[in-house]
N, C-alpha and C. Protein backbone atom coordinates (compact mmCIF):
# COMPACT_ATOMS: atom_id res chain seq x y z
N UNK A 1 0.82 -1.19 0.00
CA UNK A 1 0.00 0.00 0.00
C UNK A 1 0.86 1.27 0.00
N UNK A 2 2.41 1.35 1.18
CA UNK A 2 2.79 2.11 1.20
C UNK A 2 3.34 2.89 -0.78
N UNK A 3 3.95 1.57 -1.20
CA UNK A 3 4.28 1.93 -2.23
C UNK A 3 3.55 2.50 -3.78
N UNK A 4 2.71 1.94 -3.29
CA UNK A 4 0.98 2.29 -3.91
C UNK A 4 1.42 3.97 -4.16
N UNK A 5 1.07 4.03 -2.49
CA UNK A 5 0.92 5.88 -2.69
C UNK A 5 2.47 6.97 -2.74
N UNK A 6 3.70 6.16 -2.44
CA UNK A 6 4.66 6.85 -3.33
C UNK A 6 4.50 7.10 -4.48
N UNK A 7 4.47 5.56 -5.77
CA UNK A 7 4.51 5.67 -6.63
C UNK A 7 3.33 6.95 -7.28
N UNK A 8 2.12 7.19 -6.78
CA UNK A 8 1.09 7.74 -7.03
C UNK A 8 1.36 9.39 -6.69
N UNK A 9 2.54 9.64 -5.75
CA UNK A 9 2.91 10.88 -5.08
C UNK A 9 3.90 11.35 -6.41
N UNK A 10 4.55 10.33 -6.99
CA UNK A 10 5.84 10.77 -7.71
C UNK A 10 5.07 11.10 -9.09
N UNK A 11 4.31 10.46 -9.51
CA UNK A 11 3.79 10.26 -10.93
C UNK A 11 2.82 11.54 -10.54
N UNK A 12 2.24 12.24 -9.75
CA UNK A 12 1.54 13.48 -9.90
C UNK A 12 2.08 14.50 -9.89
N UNK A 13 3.60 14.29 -8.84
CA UNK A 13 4.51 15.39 -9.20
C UNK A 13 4.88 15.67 -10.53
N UNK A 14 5.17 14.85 -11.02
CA UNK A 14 6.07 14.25 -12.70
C UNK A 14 4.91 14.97 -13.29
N UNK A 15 3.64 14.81 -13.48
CA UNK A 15 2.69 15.41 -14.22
C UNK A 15 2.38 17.13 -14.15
N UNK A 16 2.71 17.31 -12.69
CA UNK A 16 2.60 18.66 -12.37
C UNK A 16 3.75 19.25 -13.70
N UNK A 17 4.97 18.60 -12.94
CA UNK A 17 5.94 19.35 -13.61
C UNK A 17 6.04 19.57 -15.38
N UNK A 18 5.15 18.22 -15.46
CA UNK A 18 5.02 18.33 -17.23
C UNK A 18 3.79 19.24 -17.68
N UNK A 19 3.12 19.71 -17.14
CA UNK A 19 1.99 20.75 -16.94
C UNK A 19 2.14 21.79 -17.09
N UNK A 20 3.30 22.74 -16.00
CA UNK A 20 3.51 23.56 -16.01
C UNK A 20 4.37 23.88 -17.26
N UNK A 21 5.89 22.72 -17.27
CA UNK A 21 6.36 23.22 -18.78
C UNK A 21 5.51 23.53 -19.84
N UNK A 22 4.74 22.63 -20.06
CA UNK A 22 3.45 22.87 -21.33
C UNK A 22 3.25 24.21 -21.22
N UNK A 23 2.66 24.80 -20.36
CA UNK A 23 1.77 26.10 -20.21
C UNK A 23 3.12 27.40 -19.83
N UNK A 24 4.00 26.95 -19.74
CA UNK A 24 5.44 28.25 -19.69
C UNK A 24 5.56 28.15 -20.91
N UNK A 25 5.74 26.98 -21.97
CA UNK A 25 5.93 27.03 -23.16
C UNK A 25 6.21 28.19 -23.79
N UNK A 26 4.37 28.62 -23.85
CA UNK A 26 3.74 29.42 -25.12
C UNK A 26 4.18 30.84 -24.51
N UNK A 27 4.43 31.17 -22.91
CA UNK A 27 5.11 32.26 -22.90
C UNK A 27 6.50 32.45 -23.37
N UNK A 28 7.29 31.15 -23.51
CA UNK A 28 8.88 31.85 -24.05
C UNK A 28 8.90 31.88 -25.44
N UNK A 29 7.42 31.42 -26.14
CA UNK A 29 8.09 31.75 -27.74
C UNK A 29 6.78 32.75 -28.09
N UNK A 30 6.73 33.36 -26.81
CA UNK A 30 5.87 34.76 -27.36
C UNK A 30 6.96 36.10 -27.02
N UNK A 31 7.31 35.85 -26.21
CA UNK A 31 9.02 36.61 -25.39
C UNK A 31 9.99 36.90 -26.27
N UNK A 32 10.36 35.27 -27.33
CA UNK A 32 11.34 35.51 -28.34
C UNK A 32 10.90 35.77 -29.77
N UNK A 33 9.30 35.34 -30.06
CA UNK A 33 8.87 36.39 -31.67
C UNK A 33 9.28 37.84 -31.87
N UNK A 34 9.96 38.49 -30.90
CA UNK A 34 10.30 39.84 -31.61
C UNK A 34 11.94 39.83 -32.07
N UNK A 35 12.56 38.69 -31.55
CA UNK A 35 14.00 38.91 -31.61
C UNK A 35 14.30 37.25 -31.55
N UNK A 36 12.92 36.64 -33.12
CA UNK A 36 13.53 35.43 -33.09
C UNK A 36 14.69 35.58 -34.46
N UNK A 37 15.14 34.33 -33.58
CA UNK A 37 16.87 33.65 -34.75
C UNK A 37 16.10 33.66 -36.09
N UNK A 38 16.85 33.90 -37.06
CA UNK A 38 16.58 33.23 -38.46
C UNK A 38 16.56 31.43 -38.31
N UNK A 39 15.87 31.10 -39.21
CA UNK A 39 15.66 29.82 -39.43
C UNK A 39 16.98 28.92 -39.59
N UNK A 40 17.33 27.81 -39.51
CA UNK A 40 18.42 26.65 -39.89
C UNK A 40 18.40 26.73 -41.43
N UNK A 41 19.36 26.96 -41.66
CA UNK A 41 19.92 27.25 -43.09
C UNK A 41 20.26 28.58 -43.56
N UNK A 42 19.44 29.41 -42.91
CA UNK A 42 20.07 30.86 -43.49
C UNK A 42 20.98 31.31 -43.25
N UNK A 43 21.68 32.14 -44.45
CA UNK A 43 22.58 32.64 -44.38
C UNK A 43 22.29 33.96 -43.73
N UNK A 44 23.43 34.27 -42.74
CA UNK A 44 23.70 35.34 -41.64
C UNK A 44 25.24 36.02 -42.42
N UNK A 45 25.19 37.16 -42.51
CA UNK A 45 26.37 37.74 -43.02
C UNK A 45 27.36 37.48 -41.58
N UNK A 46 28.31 38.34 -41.66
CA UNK A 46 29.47 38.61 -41.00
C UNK A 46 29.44 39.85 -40.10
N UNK A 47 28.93 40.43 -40.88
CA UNK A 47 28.74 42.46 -40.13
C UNK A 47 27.49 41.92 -39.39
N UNK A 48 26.22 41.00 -39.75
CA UNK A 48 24.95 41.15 -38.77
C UNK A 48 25.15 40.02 -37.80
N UNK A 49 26.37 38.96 -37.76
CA UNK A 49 26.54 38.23 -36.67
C UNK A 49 27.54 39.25 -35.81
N UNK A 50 28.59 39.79 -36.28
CA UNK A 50 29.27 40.24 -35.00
C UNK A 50 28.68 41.42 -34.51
N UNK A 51 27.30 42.31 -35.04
CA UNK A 51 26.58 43.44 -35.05
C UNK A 51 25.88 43.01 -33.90
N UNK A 52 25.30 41.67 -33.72
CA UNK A 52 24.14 41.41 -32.70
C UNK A 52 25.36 41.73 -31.31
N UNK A 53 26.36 40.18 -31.40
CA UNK A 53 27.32 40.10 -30.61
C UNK A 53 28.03 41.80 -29.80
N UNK A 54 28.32 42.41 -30.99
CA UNK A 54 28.54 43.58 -30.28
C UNK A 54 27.48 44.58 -29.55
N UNK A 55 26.49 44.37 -29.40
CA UNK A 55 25.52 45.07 -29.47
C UNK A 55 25.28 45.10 -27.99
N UNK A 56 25.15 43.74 -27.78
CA UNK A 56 24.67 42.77 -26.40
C UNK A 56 25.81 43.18 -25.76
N UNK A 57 26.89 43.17 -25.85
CA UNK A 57 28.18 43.61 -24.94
C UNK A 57 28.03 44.98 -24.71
N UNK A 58 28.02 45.60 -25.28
CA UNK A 58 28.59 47.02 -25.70
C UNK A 58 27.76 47.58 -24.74
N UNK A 59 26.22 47.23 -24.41
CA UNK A 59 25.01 47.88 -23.42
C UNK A 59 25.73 46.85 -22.07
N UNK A 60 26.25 45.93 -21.58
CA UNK A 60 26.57 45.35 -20.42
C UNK A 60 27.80 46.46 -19.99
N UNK A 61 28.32 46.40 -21.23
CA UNK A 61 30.02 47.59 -20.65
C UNK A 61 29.34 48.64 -20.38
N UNK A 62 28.79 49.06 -21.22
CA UNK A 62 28.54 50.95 -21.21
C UNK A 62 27.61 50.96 -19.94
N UNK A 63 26.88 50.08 -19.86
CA UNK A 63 25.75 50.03 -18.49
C UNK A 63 26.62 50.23 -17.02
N UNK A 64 27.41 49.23 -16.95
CA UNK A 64 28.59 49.11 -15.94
C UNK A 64 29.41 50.40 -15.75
N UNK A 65 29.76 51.06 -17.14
CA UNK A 65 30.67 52.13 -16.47
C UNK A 65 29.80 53.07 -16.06
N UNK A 66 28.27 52.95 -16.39
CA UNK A 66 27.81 54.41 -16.12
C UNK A 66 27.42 54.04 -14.85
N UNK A 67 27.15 52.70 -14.47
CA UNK A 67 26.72 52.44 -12.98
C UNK A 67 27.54 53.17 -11.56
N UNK A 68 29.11 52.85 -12.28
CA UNK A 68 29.87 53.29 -10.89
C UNK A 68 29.92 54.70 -10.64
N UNK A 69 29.50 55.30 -9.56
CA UNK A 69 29.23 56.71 -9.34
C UNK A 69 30.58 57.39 -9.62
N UNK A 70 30.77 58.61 -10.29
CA UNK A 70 31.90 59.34 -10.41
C UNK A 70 32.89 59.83 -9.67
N UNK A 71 32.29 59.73 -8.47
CA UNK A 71 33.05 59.83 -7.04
C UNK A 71 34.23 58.62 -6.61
N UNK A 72 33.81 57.32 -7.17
CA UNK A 72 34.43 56.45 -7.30
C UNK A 72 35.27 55.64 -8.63
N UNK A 73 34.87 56.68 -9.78
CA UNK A 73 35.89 56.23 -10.89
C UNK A 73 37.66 55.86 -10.46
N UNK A 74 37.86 56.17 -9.10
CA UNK A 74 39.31 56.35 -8.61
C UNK A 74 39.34 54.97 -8.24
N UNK A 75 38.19 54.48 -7.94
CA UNK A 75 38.41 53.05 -7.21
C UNK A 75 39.24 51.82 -7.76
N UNK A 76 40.24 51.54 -6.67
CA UNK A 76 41.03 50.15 -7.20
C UNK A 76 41.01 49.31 -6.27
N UNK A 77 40.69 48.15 -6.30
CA UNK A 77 40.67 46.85 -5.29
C UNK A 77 41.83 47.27 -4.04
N UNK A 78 41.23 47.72 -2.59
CA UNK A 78 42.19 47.89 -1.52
C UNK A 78 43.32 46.27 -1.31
N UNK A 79 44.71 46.60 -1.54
CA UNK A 79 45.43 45.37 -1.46
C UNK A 79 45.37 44.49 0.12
N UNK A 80 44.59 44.91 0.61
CA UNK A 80 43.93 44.33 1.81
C UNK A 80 42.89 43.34 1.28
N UNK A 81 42.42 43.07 0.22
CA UNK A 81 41.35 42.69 -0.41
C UNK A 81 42.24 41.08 -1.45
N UNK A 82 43.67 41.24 -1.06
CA UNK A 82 44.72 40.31 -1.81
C UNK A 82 45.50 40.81 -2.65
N UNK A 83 46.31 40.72 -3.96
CA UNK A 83 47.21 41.13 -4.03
C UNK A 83 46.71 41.73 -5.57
N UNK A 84 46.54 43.41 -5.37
CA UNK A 84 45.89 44.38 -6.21
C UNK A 84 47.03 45.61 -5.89
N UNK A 85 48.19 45.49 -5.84
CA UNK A 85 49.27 46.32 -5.98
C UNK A 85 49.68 46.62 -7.04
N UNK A 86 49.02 48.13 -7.46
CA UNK A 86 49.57 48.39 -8.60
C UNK A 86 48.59 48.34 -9.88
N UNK A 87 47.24 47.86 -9.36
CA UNK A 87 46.11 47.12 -10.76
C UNK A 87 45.58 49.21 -11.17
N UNK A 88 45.03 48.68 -11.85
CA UNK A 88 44.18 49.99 -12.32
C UNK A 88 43.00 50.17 -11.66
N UNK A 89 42.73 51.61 -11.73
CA UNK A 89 41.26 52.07 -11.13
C UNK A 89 40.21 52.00 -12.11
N UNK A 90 39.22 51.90 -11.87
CA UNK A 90 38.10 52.03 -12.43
C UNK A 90 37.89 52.83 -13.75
N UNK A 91 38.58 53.61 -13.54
CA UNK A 91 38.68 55.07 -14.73
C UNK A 91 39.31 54.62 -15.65
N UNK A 92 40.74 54.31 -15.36
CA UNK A 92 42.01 53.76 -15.84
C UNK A 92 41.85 52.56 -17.04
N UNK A 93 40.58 51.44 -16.17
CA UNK A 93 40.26 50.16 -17.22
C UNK A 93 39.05 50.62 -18.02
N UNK A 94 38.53 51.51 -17.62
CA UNK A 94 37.63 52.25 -18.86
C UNK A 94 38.20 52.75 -20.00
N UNK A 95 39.10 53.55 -19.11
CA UNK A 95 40.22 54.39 -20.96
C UNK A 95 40.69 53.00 -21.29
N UNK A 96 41.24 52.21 -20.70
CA UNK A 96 42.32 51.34 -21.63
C UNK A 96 41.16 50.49 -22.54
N UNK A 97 39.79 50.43 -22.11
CA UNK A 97 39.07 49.44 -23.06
C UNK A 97 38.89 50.70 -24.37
N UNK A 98 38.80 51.86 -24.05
CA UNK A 98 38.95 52.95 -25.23
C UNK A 98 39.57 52.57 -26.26
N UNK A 99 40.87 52.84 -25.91
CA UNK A 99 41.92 53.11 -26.43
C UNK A 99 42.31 51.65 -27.19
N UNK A 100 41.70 50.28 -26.60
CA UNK A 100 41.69 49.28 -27.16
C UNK A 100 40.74 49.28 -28.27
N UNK A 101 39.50 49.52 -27.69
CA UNK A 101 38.46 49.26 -29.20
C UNK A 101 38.92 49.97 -30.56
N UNK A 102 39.75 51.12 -30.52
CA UNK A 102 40.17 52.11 -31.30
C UNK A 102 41.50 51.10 -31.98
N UNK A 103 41.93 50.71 -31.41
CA UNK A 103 42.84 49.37 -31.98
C UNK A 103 42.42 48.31 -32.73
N UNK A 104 41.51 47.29 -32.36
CA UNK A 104 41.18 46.61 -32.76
C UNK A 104 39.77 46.49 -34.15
N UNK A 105 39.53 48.07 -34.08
CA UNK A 105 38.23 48.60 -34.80
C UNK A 105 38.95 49.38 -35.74
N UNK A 106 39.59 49.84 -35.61
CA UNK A 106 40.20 50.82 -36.53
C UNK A 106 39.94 50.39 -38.45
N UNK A 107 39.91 51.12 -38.90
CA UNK A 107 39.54 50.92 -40.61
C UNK A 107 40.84 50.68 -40.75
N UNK A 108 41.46 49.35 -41.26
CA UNK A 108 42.38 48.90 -41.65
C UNK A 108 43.00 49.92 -43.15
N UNK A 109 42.17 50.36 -43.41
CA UNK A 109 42.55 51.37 -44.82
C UNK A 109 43.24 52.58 -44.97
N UNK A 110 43.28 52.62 -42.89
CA UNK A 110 43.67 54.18 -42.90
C UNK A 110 44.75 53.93 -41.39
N UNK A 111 45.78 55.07 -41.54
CA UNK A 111 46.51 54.45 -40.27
C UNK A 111 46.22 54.75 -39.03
N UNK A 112 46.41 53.80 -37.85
CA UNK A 112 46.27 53.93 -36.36
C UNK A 112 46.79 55.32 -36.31
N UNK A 113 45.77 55.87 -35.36
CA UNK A 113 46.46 57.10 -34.72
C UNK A 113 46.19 56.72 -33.42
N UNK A 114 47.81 57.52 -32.87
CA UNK A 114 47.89 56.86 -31.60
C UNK A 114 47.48 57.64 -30.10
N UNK A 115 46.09 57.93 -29.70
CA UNK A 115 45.79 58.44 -29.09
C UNK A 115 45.41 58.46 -27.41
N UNK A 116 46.63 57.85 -27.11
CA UNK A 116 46.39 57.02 -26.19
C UNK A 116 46.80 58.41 -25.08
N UNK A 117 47.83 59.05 -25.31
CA UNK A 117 47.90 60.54 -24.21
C UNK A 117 46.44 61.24 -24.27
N UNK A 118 46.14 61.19 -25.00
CA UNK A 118 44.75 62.37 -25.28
C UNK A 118 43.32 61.35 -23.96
N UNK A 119 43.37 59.61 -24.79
CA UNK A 119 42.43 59.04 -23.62
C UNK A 119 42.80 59.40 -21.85
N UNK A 120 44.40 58.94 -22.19
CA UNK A 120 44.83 58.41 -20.47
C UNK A 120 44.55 60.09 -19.63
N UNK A 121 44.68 61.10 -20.25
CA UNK A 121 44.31 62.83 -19.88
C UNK A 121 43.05 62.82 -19.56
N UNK A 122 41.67 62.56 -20.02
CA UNK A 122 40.33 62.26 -19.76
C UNK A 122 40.47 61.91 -18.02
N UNK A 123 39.82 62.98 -17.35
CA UNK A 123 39.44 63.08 -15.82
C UNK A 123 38.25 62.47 -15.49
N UNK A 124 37.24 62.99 -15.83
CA UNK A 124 35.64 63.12 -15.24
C UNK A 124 35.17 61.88 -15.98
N UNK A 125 33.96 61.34 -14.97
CA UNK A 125 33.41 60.45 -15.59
C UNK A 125 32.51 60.82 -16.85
N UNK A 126 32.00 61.67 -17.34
CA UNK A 126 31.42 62.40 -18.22
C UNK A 126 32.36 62.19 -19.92
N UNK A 127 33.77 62.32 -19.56
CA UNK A 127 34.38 62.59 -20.88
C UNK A 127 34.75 60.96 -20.82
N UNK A 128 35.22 60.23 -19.44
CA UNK A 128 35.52 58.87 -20.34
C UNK A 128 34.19 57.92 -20.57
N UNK A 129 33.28 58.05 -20.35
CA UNK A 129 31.95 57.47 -20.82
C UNK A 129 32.05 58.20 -22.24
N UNK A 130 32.13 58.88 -21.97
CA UNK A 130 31.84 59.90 -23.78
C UNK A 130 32.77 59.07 -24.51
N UNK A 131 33.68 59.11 -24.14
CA UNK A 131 35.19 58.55 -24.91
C UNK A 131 34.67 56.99 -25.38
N UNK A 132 34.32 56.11 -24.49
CA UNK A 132 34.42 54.79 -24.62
C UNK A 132 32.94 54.53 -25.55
N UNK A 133 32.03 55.34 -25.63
CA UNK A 133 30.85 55.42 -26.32
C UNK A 133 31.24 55.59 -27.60
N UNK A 134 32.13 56.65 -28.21
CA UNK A 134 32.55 56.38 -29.26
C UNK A 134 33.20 55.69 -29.55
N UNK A 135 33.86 54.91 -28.64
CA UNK A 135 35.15 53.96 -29.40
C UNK A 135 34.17 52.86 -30.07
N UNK A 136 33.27 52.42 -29.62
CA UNK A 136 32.39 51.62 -29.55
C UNK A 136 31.41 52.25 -30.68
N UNK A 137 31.29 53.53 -31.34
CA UNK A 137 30.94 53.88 -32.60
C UNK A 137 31.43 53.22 -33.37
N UNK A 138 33.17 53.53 -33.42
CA UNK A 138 33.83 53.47 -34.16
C UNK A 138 34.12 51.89 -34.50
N UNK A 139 33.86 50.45 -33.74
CA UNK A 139 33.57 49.44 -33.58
C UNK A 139 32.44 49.09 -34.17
N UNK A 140 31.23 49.69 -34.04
CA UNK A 140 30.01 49.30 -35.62
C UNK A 140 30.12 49.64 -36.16
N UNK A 141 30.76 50.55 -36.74
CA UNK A 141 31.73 51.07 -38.01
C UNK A 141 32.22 49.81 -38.77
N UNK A 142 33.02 49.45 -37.82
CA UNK A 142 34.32 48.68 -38.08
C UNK A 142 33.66 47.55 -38.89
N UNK A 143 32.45 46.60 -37.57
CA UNK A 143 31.60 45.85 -37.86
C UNK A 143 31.09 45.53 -39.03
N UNK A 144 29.79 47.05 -39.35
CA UNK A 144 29.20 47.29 -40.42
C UNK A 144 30.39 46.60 -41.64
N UNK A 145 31.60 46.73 -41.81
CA UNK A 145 31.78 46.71 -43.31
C UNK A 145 32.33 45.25 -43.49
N UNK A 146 32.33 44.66 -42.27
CA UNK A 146 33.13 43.59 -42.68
C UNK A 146 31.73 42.62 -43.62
N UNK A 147 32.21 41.67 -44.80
CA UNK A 147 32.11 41.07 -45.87
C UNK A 147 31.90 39.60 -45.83
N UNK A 148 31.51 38.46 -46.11
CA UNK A 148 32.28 37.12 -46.04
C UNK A 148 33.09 37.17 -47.15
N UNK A 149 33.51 38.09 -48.35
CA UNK A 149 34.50 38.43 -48.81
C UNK A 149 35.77 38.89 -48.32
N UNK A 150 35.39 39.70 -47.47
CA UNK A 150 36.70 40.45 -47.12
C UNK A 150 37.09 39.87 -45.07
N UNK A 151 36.39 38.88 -44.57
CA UNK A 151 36.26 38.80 -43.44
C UNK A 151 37.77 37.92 -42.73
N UNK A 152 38.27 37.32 -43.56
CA UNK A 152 39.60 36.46 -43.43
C UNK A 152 40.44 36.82 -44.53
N UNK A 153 40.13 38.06 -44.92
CA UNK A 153 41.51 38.61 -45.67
C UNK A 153 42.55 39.08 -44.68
N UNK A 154 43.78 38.81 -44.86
CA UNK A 154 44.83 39.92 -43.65
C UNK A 154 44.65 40.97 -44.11
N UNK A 155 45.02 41.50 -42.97
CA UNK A 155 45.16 43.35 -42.93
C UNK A 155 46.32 43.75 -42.19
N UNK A 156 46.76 45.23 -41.64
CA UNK A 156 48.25 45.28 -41.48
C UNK A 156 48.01 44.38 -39.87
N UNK A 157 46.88 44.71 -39.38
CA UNK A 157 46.78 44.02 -38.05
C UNK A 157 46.20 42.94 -37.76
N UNK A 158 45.75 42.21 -38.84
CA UNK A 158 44.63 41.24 -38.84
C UNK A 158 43.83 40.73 -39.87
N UNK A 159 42.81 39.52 -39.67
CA UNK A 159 41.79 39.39 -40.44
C UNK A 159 40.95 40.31 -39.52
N UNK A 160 39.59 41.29 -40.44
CA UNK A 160 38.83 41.78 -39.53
C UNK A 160 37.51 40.71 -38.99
N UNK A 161 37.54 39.66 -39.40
CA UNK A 161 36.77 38.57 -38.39
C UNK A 161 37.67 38.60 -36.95
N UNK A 162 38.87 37.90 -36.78
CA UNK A 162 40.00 38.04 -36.07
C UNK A 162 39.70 39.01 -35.05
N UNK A 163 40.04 40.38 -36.01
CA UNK A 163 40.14 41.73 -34.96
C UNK A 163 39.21 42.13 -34.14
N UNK A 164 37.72 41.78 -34.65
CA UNK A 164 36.68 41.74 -34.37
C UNK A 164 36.48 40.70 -32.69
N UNK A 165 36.92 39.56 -33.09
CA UNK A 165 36.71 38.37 -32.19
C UNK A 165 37.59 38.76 -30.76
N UNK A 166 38.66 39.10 -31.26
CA UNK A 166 39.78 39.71 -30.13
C UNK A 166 39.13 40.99 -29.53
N UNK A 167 38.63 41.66 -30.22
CA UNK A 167 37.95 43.13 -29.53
C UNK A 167 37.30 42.82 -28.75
N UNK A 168 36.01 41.86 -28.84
CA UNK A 168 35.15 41.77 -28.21
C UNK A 168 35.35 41.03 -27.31
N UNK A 169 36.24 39.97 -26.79
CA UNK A 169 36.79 39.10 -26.16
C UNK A 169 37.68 39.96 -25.02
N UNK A 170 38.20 41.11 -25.24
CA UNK A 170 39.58 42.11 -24.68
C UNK A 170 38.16 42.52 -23.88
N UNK A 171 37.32 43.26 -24.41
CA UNK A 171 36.60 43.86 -23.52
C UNK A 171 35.26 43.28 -22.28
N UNK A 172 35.45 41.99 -22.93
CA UNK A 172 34.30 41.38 -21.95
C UNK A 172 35.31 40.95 -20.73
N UNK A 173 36.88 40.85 -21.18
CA UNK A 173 37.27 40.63 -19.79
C UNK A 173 37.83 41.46 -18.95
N UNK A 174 37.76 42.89 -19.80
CA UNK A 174 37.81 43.91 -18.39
C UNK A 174 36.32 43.98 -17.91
N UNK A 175 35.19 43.66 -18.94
CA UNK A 175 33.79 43.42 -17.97
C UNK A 175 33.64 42.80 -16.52
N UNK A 176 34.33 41.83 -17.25
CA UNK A 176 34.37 40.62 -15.56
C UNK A 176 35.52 41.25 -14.50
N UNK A 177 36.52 42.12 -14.78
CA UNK A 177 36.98 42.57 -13.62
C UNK A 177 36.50 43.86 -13.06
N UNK A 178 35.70 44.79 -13.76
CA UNK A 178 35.37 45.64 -13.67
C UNK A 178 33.66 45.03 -12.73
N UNK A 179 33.04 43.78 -12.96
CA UNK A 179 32.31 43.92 -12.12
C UNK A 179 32.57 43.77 -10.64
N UNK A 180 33.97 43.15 -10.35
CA UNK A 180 34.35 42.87 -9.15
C UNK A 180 34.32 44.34 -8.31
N UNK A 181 35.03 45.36 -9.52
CA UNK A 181 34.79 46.69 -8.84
C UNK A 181 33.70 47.38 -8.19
N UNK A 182 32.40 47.24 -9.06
CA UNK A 182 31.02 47.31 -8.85
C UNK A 182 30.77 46.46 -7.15
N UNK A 183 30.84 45.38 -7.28
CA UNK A 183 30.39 44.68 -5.88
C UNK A 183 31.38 45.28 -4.80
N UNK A 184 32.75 45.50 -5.36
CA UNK A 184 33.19 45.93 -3.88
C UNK A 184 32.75 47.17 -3.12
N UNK A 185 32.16 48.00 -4.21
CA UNK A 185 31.79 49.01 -3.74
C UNK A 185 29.77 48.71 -3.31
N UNK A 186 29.45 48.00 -3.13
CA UNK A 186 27.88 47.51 -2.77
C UNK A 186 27.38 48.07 -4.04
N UNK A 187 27.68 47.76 -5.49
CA UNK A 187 26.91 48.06 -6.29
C UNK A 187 26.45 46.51 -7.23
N UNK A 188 25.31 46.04 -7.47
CA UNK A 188 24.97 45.17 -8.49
C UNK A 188 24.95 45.53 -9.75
N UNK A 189 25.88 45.20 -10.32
CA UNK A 189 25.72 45.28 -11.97
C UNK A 189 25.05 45.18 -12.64
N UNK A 190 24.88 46.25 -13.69
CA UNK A 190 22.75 46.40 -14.21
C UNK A 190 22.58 44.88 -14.91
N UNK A 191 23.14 44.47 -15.79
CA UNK A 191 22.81 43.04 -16.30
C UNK A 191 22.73 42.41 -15.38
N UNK A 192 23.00 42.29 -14.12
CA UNK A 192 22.83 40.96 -13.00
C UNK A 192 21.41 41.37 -12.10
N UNK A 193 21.06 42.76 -12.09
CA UNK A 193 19.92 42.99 -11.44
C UNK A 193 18.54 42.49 -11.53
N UNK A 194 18.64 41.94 -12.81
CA UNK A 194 17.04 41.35 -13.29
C UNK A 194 16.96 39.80 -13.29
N UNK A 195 18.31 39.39 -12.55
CA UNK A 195 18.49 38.10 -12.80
C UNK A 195 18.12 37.36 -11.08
N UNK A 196 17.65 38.64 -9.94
CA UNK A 196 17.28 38.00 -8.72
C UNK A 196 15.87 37.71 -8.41
């Protein structure tokens, strides 16, 4: 008997749970009809795959730097906190993701200019948000033209698939240290806020 009414306890759970999936279903593919995938088989260019990719990053970074209050752009992990002797402040890994995207985005057609005194001079949080907003122009720029013609051609610095892949890769991992900055200071990072 006992087993009677396990088995009868488990098999209604099991049903619950297949119930509810059923009926969540029809809400996640009403959620994703505005920003569904193309179908299996289509062709996706090069500029509108790394366009999405950059897109989705670019609002996690830019969200993050505008999160940390300006009072604290100075902030660097206290070496009481382990061994952060010497790392950059908050400000500091903002310009350098600048001054990177401007590297790795750059129109291969025309030469690097090297503007890296003009970023690392930028004080206020106002001009390096400004700053890193354009670099990040200048990155769907970059985006926009790439080709599946021209996407694994070299260039003086690269294929721009390559340069592309490395850009976006350079900057998601000052993301991840830059959120450590955010929590030390009691701030939740806007992409992690909707996730409690």
């Amino acid at each position: 008997m006992r087993l009677r009414i396990r088995l009868a306890s488990v098999f209604a759970t099991a049903l619950c749970g297949c119930c509810l999936l059923v009926a969540a279903a029809p809400l996640g593919f009403a959620q994703a009809a505005p920003t569904a995938a193309p179908t299996p088989g289509t062709v996706v260019s090069p500029s509108a795959t790394y366009e999405k990719l950059l897109s989705g990053m670019e609002k996690e970074f830019v969200d993050l730097a505008e999160a940390m209050p300006a009072e604290k752009y100075d902030f660097a992990p206290p070496v009481s906190f382990g061994d952060f002797k010497g790392v950059r402040t908050f400000a500091q890994q903002v310009k350098h993701v600048a001054v990177a995207n401007e590297y790795y985005f750059h129109d291969p057609a025309t030469p690097l200019v090297d503007n890296r005194a003009e970023i690392e001079g930028l004080k206020t949080k106002a001009e390096i948000v400004k700053e890193l907003k354009d670099s990040f122009g200048e990155a769907h720029k970059y985006v926009a033209a790439i080709t599946a013609e021209n996407a694994f051609v070299m260039t003086q610095s690269g294929t721009r698939a390559g340069m592309t892949a490395f850009g976006i890769a350079h900057f998601m991992d000052h993301y991840g240290q830059l959120v450590e900055y955010l929590r030390m200071n009691g701030i939740v990072p806007p992409a992690s806020r909707g996730a409690r």
